[in-house]
Protein backbone atom coordinates (compact mmCIF):
# COMPACT_ATOMS: atom_id res chain seq x y z
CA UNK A 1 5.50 6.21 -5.71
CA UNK A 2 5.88 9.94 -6.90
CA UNK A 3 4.10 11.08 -9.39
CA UNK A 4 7.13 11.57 -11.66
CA UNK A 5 8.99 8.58 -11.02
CA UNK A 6 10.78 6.09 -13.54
CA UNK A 7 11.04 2.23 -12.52
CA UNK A 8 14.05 0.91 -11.12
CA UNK A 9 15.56 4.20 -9.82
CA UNK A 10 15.74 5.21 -5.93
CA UNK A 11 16.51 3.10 -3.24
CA UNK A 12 14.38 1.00 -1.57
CA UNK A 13 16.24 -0.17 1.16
CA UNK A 14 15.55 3.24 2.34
CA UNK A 15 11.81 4.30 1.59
CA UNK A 16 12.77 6.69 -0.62
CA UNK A 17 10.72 7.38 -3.83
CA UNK A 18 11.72 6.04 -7.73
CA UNK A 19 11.82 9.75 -8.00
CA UNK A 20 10.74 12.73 -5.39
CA UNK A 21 7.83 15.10 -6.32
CA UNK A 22 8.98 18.36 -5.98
CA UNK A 23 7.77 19.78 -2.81
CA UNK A 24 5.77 17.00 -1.73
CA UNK A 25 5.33 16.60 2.09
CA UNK A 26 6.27 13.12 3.67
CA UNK A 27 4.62 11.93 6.53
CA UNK A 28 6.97 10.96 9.48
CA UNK A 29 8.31 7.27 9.47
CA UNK A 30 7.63 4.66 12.32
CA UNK A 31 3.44 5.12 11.92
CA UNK A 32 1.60 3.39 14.72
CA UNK A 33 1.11 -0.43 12.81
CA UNK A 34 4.25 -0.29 10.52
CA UNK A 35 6.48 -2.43 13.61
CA UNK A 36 9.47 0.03 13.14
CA UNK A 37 11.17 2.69 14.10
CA UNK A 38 11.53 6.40 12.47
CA UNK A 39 14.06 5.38 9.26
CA UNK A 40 14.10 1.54 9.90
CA UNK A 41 13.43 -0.69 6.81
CA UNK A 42 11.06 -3.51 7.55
CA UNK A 43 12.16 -7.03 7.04
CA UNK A 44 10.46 -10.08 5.09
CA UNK A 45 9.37 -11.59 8.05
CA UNK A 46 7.70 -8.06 9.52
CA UNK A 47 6.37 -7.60 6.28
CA UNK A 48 4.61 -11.15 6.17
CA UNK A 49 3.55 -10.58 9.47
CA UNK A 50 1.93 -7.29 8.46
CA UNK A 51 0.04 -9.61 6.24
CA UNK A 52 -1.05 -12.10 8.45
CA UNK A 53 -2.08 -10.26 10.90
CA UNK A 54 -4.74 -7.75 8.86
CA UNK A 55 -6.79 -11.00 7.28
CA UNK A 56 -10.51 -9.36 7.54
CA UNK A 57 -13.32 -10.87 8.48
CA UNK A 58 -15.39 -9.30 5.22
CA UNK A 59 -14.72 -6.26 2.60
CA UNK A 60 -17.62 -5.05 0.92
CA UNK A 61 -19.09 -1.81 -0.78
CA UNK A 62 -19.65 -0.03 2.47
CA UNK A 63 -16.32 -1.35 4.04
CA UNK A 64 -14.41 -0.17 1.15
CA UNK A 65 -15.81 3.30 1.09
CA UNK A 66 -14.79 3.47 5.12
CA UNK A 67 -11.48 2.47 4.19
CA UNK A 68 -11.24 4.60 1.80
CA UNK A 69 -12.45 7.92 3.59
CA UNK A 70 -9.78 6.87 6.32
CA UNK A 71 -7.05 7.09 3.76
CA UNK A 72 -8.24 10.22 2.41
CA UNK A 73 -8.50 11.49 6.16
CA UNK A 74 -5.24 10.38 7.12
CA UNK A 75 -3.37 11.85 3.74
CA UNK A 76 -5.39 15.38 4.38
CA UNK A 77 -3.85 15.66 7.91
CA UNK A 78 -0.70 15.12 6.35
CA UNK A 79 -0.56 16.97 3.39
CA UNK A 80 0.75 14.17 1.42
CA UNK A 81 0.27 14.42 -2.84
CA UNK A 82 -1.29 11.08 -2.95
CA UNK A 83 -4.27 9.36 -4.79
CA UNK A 84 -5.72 6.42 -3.39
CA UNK A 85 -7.74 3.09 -5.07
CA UNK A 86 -9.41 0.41 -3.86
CA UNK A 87 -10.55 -2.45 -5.67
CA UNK A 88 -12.15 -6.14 -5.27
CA UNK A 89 -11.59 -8.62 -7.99
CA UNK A 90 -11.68 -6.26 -11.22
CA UNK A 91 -14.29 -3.70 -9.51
CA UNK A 92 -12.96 0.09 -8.63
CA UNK A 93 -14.62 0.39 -5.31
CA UNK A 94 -12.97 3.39 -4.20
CA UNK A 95 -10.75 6.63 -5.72
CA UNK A 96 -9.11 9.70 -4.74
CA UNK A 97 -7.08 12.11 -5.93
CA UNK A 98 -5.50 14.68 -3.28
CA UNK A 99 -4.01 17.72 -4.18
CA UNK A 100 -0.79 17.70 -5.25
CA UNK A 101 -1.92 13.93 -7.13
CA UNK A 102 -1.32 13.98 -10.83
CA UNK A 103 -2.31 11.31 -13.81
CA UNK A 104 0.60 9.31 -12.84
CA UNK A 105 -0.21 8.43 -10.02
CA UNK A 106 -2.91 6.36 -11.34
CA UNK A 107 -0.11 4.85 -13.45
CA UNK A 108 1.87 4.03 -10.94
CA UNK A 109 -1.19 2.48 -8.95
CA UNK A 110 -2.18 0.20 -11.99
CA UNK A 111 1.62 -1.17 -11.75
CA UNK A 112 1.48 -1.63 -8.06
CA UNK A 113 -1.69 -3.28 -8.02
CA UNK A 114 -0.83 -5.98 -10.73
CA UNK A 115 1.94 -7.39 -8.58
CA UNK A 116 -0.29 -7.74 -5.63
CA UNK A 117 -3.07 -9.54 -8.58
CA UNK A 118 -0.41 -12.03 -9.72
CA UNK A 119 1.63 -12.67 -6.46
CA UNK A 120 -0.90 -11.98 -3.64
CA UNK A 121 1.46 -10.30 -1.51
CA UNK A 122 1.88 -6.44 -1.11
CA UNK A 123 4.27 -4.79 -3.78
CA UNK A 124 6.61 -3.64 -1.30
CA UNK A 125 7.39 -7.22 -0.10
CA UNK A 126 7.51 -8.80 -3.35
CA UNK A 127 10.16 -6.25 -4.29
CA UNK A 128 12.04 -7.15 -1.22
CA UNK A 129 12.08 -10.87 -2.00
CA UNK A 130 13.68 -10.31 -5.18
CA UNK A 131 16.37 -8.07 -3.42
CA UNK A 132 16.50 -10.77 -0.63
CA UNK A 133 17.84 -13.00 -3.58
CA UNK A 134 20.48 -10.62 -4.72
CA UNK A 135 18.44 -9.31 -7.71
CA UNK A 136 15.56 -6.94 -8.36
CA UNK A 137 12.10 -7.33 -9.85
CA UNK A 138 13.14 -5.38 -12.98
CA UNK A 139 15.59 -7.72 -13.48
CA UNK A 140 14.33 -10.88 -12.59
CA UNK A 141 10.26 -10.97 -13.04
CA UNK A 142 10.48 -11.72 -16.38
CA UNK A 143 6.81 -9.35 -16.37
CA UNK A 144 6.87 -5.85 -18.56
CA UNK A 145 7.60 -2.92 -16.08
CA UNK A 146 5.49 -0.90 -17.96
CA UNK A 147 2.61 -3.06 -16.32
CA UNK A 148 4.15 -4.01 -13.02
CA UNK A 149 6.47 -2.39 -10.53
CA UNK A 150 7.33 -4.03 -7.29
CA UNK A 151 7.52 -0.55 -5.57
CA UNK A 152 5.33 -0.06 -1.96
CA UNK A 153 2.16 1.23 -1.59
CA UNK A 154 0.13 -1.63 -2.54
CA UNK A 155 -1.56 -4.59 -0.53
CA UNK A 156 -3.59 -7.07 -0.82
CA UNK A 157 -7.49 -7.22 0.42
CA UNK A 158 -7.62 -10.99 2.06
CA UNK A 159 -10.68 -12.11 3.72
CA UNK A 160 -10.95 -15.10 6.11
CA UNK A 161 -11.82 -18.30 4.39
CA UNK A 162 -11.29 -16.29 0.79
CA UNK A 163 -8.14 -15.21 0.58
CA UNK A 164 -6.94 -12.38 -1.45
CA UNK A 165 -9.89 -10.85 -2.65
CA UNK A 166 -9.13 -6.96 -4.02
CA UNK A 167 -5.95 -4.55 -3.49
CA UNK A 168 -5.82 -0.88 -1.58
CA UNK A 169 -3.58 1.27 -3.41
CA UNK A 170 -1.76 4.58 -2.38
CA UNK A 171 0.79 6.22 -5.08
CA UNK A 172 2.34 9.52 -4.08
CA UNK A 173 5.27 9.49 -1.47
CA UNK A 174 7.94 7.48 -1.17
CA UNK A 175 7.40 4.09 -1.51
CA UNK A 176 8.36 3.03 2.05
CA UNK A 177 5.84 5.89 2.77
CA UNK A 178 3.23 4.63 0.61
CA UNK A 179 3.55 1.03 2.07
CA UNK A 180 3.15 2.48 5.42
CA UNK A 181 0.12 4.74 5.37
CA UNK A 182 -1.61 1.77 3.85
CA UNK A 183 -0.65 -0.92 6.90
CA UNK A 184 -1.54 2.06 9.37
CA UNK A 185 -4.92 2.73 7.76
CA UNK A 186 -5.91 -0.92 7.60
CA UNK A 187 -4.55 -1.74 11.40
CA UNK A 188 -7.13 1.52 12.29
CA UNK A 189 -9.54 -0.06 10.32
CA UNK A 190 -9.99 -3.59 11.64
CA UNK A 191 -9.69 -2.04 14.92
CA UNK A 192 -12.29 0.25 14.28
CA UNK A 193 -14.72 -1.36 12.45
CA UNK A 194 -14.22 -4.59 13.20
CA UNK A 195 -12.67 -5.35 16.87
CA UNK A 196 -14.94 -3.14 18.34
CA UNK A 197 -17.61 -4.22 16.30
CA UNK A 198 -17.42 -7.54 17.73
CA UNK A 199 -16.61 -6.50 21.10
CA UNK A 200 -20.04 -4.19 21.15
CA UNK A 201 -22.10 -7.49 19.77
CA UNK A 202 -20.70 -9.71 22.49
CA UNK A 203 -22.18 -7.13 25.34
């Protein structure tokens, strides 16, 4: 989410932010991973793919930190104004802050991540499940939105035979933005440190 932003405004159907940052740089739309096109929204059923289909075999210290440093990688090539946290269970395993990032960012991360905690599904898709329904989070969650906002950008950490097990954050564009630079980083990042990883122990 921008770092300014107020709940409930924008327009999610869109990607764009609660409110923009002023002069913050957005990362073209349709990333490799995301399963759409430049400007297309992505359904419930994409969405729950998304989730399906980046289960991980493990997530630990050194995992998170590789995650992490892809995320920071990937916002630096892009400019973006973002900050970035990763957690499992209650334990920060990973932060940034980019330039451009400000205090409420971390705000807006806290929000984010308590959706994924209490639905264990990504904060983008539990926003569009309520919208899906003819209603909004705000409106329907019955949860304070001073401690949760169904807006992109977070997702859940699952782990075969564990489940959900910790959240990766990113709070800074808009949200459709956010949502998306965390599927792309985590669809490089089983590739890349786990795929191949098996692949090289089978030789």
């Amino acid at each position: 989410m921008s770092s300014t932003g107020t709940p409930g405004a924008g327009t999610p159907s869109t990607g764009t932010p609660s409110t923009g940052a002023p002069g913050a740089r957005t990362p073209s739309t349709g990333t490799p991973g995301t399963g759409t096109v430049s400007g297309e929204t992505p359904g419930i059923e994409e969405l729950e793919a998304q989730e399906r289909r980046l289960v991980l075999p493990r997530f630990g210290f050194d995992d998170a930190w590789a995650l992490g440093s892809l995320l920071v990688e990937t916002a630096r090539e892009r400019e973006a104004p973002v900050a970035i946290d990763i957690r499992r269970g209650p334990q920060q395993l990973f932060h940034a802050a980019l330039p451009g990032s400000t205090p409420d960012n971390d705000a807006w991360i806290d929000r984010k991540r308590r959706v994924v905690e209490r639905y264990g599904a990504s904060s983008y898709l539990v926003g569009a499940r309520f919208r899906a329904k003819g209603t909004t989070f705000e409106a329907s969650s019955r949860l304070d939105p001073d401690r949760y906002a169904a807006h992109g950008g977070s997702f859940p950490l699952a782990v075969e035979g564990s489940g959900v097990i910790g959240t990766v954050t990113v709070s800074g564009l808009p949200q459709l933005e956010d949502h998306r630079m965390v599927v792309e980083a985590l669809e490089r990042f089983k590739l890349e440190h786990f795929t191949l990883e098996r692949s090289t122990g089978d030789a």
